[in-house]
N, C-alpha and C. Protein backbone atom coordinates (compact mmCIF):
# COMPACT_ATOMS: atom_id res chain seq x y z
N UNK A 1 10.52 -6.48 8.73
CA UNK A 1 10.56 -5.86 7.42
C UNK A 1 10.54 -6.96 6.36
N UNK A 2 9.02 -7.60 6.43
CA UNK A 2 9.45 -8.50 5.31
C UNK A 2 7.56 -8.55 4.59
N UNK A 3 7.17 -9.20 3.43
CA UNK A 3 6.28 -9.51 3.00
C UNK A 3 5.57 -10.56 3.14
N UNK A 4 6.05 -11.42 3.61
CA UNK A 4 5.94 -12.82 3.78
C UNK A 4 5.51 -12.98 5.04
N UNK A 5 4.01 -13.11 4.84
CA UNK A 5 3.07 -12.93 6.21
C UNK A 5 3.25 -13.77 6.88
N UNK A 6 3.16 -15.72 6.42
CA UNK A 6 3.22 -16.44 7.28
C UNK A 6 4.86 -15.99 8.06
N UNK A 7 5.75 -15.81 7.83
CA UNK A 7 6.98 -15.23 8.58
C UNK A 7 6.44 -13.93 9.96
N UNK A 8 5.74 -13.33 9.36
CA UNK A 8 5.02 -12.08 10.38
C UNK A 8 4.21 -13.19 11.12
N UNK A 9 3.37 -13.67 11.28
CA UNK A 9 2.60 -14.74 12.03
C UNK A 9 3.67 -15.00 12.66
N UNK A 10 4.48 -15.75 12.44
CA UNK A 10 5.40 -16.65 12.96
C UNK A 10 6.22 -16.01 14.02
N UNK A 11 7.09 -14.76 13.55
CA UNK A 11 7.84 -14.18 14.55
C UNK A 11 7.02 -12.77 15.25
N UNK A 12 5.57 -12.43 14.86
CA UNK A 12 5.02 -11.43 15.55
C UNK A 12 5.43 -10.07 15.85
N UNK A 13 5.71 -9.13 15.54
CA UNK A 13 6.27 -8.01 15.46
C UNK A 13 5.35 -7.21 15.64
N UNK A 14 5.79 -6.14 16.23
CA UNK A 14 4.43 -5.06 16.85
C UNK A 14 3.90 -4.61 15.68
N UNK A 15 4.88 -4.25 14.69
CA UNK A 15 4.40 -3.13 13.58
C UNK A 15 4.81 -3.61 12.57
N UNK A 16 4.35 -3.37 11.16
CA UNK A 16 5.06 -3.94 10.06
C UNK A 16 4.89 -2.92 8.68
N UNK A 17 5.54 -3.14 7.69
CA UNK A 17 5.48 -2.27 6.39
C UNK A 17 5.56 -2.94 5.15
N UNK A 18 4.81 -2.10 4.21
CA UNK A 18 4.98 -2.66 3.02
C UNK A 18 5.39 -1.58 2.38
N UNK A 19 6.62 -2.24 1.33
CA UNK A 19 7.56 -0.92 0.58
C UNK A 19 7.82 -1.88 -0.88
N UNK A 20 8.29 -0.97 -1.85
CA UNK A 20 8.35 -1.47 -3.52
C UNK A 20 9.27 -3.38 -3.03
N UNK A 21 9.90 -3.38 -2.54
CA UNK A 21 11.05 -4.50 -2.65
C UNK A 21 10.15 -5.60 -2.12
N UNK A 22 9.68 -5.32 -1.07
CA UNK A 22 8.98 -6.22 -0.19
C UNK A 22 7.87 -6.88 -1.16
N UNK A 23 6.87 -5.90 -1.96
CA UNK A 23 5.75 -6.26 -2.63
C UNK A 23 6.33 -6.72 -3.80
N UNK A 24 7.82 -6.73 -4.56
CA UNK A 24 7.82 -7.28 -5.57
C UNK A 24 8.11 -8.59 -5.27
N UNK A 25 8.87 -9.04 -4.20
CA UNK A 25 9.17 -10.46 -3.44
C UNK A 25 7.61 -11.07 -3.43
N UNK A 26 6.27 -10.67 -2.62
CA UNK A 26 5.42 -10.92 -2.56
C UNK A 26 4.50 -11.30 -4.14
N UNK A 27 5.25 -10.54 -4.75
CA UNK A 27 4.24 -10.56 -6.66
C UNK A 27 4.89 -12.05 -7.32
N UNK A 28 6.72 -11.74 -6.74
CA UNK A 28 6.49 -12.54 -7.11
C UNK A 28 6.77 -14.25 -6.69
N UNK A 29 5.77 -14.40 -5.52
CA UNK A 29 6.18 -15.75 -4.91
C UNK A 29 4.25 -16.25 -4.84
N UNK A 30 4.30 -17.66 -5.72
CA UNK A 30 3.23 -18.08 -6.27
C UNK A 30 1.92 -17.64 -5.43
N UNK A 31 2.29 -18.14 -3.98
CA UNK A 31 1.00 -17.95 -2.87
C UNK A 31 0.21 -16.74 -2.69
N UNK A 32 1.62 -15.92 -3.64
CA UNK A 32 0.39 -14.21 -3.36
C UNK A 32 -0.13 -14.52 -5.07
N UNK A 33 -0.14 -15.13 -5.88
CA UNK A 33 -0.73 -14.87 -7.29
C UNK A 33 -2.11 -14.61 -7.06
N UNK A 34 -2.83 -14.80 -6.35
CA UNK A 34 -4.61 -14.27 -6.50
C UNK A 34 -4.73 -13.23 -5.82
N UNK A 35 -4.31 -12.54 -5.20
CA UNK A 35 -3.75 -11.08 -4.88
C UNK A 35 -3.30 -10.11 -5.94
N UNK A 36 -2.51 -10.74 -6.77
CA UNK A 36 -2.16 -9.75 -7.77
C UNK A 36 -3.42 -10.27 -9.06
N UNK A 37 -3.79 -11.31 -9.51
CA UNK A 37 -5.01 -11.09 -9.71
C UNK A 37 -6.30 -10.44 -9.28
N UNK A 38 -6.74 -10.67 -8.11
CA UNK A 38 -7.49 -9.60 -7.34
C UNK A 38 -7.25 -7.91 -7.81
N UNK A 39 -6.06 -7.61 -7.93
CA UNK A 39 -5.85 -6.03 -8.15
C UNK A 39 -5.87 -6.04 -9.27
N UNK A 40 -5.33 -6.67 -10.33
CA UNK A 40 -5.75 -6.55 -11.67
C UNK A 40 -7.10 -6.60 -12.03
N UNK A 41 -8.43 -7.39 -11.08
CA UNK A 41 -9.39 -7.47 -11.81
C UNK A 41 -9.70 -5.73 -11.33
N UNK A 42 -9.33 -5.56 -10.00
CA UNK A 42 -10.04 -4.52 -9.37
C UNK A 42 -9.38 -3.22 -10.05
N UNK A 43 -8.43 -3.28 -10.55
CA UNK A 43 -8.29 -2.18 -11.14
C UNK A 43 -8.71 -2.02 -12.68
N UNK A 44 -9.07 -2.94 -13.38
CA UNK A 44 -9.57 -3.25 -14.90
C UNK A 44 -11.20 -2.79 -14.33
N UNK A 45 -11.60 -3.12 -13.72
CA UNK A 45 -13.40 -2.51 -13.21
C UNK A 45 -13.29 -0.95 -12.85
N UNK A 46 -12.42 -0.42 -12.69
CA UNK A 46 -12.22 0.63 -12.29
C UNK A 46 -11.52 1.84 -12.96
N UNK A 47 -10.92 1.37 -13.90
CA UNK A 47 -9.97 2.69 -14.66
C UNK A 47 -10.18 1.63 -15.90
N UNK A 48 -10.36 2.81 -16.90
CA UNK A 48 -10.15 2.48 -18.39
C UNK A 48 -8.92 3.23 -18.72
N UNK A 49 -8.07 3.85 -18.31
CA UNK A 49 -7.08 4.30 -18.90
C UNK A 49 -6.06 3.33 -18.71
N UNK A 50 -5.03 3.02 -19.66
CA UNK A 50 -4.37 1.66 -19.33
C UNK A 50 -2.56 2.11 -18.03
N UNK A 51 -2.32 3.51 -18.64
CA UNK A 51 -1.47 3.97 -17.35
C UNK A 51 -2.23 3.80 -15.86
N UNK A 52 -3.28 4.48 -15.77
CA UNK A 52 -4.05 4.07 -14.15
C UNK A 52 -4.49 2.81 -13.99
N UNK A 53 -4.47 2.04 -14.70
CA UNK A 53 -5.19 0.54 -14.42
C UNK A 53 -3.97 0.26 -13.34
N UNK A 54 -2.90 0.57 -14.55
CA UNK A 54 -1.19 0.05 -13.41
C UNK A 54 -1.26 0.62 -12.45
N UNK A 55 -1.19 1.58 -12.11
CA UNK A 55 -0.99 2.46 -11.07
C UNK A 55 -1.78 2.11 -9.82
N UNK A 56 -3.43 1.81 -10.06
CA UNK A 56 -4.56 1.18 -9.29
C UNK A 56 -3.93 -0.21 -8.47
N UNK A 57 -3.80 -1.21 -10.20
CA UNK A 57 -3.22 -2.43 -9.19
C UNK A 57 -2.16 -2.35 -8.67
N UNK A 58 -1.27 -1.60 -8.68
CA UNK A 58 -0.29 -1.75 -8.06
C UNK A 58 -0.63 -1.27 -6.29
N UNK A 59 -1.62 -0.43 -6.27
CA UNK A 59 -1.84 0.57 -5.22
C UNK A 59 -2.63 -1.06 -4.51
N UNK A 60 -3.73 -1.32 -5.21
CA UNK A 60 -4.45 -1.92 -4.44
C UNK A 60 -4.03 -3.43 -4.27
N UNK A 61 -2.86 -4.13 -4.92
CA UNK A 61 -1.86 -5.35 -4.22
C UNK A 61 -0.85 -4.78 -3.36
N UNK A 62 -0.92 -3.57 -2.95
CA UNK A 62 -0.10 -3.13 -1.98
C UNK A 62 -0.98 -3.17 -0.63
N UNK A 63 -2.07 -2.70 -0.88
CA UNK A 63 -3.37 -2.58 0.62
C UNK A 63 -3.92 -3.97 0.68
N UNK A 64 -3.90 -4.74 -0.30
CA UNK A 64 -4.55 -6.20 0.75
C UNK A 64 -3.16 -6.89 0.93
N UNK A 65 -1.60 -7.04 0.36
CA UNK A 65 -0.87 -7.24 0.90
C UNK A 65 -1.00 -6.68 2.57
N UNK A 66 -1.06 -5.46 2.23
CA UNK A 66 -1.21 -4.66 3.83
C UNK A 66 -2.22 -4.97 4.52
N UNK A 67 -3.25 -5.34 4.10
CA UNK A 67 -4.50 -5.97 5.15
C UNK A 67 -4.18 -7.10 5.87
N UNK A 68 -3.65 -7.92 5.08
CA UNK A 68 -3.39 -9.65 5.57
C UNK A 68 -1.89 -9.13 6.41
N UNK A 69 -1.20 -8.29 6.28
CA UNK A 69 -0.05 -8.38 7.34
C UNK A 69 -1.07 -7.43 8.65
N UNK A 70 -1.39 -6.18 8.19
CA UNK A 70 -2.59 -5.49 9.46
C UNK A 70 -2.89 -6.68 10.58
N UNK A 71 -3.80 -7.81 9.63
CA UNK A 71 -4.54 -8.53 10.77
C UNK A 71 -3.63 -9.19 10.84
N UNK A 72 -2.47 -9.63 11.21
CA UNK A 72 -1.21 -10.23 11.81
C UNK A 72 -0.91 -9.69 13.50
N UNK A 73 -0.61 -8.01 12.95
CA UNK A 73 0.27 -7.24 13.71
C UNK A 73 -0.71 -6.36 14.85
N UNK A 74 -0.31 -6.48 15.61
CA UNK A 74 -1.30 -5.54 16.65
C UNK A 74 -1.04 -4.00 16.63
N UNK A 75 0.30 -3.61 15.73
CA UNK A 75 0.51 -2.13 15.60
C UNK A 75 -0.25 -1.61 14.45
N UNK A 76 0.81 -0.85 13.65
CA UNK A 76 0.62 -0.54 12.68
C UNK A 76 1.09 -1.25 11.37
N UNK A 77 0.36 -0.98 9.97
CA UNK A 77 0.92 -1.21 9.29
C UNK A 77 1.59 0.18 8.24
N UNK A 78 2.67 0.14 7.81
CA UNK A 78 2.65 1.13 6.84
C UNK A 78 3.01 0.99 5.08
N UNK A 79 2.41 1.90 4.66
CA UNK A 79 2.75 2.06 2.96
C UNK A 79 3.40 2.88 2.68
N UNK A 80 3.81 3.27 1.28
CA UNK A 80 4.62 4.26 1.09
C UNK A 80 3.63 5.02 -0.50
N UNK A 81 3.94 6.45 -0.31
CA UNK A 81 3.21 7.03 -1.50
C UNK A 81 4.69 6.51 -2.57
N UNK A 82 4.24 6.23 -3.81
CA UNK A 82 5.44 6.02 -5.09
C UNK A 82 6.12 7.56 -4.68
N UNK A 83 7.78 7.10 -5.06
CA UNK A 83 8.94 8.08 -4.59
C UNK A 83 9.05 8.33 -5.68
N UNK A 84 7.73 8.26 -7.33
CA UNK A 84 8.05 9.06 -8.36
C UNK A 84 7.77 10.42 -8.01
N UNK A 85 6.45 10.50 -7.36
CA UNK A 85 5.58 11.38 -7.01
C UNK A 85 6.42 12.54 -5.38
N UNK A 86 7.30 12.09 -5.52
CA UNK A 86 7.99 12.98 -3.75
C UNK A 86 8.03 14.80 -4.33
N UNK A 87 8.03 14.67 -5.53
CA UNK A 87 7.94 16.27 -6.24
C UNK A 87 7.17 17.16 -6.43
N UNK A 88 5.72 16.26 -6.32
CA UNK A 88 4.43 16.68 -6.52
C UNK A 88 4.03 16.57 -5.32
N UNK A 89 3.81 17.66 -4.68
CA UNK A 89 2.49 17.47 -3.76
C UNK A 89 1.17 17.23 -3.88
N UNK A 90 0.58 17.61 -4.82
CA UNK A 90 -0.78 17.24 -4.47
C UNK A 90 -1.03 16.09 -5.03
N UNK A 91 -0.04 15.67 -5.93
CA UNK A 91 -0.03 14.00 -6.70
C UNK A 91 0.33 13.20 -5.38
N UNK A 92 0.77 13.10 -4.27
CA UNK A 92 1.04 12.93 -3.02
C UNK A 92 -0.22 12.60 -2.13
N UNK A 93 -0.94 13.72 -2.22
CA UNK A 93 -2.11 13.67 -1.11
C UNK A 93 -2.79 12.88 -1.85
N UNK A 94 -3.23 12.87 -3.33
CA UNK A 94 -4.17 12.24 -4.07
C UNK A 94 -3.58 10.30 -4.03
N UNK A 95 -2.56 10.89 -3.89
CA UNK A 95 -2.02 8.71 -3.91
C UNK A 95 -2.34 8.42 -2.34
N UNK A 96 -1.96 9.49 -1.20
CA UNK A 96 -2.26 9.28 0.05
C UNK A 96 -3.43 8.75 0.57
N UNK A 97 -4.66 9.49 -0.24
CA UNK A 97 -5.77 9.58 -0.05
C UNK A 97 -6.27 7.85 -0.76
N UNK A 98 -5.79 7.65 -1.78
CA UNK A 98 -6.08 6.84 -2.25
C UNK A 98 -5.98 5.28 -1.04
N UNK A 99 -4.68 5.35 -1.26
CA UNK A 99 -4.19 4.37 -0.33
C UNK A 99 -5.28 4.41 0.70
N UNK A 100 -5.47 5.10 1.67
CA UNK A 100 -6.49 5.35 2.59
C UNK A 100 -7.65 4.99 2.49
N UNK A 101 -8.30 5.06 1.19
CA UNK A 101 -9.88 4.75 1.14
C UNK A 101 -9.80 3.26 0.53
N UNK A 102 -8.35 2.82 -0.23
CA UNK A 102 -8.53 1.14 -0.30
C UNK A 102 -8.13 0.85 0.95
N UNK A 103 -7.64 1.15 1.88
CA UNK A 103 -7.68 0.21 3.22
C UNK A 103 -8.82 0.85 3.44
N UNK A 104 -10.04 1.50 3.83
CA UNK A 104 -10.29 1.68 4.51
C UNK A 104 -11.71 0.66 3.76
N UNK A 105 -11.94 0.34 2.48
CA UNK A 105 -12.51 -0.34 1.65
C UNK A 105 -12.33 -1.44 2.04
N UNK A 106 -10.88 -2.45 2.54
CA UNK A 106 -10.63 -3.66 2.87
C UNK A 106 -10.83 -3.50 3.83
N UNK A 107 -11.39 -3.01 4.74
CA UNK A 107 -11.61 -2.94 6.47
C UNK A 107 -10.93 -3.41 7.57
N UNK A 108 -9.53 -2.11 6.75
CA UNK A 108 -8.57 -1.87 7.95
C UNK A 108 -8.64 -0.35 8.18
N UNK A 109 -9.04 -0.03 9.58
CA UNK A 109 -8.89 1.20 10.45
C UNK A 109 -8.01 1.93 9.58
N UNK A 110 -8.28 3.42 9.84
CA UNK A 110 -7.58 4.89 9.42
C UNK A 110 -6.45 4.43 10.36
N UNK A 111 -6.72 4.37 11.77
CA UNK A 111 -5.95 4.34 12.81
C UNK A 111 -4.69 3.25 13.08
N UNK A 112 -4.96 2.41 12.12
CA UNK A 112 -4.34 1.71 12.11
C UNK A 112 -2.78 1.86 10.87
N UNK A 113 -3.31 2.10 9.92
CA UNK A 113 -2.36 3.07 8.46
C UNK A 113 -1.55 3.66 9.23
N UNK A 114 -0.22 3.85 8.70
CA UNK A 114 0.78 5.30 8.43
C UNK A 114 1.14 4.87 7.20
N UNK A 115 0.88 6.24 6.73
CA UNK A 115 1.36 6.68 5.10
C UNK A 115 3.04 6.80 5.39
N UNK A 116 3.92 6.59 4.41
CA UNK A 116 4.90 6.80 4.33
C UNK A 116 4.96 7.93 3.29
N UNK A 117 5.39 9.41 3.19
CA UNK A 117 5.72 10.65 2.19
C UNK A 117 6.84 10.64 2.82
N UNK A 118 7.30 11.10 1.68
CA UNK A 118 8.84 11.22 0.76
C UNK A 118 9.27 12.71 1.55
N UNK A 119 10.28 12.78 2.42
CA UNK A 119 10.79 14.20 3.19
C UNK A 119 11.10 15.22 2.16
N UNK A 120 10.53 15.55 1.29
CA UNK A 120 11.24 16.75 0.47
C UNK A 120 10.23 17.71 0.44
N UNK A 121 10.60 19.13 0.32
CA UNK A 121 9.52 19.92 0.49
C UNK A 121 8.22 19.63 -0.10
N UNK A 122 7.83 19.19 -0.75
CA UNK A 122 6.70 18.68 -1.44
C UNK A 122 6.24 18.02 -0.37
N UNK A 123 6.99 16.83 -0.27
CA UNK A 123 6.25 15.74 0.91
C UNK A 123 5.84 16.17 2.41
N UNK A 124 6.97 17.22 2.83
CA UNK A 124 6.37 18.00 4.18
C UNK A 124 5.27 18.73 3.91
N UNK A 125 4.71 18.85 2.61
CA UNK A 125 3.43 19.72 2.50
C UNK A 125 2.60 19.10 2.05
N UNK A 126 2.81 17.82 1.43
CA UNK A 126 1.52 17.34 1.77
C UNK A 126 1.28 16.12 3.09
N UNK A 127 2.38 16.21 3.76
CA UNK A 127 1.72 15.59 5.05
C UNK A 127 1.32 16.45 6.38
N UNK A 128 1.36 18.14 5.86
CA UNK A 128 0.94 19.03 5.94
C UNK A 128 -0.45 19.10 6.29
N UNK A 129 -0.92 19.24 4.67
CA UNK A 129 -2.43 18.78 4.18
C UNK A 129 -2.74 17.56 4.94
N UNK A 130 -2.25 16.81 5.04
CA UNK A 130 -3.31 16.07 5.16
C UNK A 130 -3.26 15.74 6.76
């Protein structure tokens, strides 16, 4: 349970996750800075609204964080949908979905992902859906 890939290299763990604490350790320790550049450019090419730009990079320095631990780990890796959203279901599937098509954009396997949703009725329905 940590961000700090060369550490995952190092001690090898079947499976690994990325969650808010982990990725802010990762934002903010210098070696990931072109990562969080990377999502800033990629989300400035992509959303003109300045609330979703955030929302984007944040999503998408969470999936190449998660790519570079992926190709570490021979399990899984997992994310988590934002625990603003555990109320909304379909704001749920739509962040789910999201997450999903940027890994699947950085070319890491469906099969490889688990989404993390939030257990509250909302979240049992949209891991329902999906």
């Amino acid at each position: 349970d940590t961000g700090d890939i060369e550490a995952i290299r190092k001690l090898q763990p079947e499976d690994a996750t990325t969650n808010p604490s982990l990725l802010l350790k990762a934002a903010e320790t210098p070696a990931y800075q072109p990562y969080l550049t990377e999502a800033w450019d990629y989300a400035k090419a992509n959303e003109s609204d300045a609330e979703k730009q955030l929302a984007l990079a944040c999503d998408y320095f969470a999936v190449v964080i998660g790519k570079e631990i992926a190709n570490s780990v021979p399990g899984y890796i997992s994310t988590e949908v934002d625990a603003r959203l555990s109320f909304d279901t379909e704001a749920t599937i739509a962040k789910a979905k999201t997450l999903l098509n940027l890994y699947e954009a950085q070319g890491v396997s469906k099969d490889k992902i688990l989404i993390k949703i939030a257990s509250t009725w909302e979240g049992i329905k949209a891991a329902e859906a999906l």
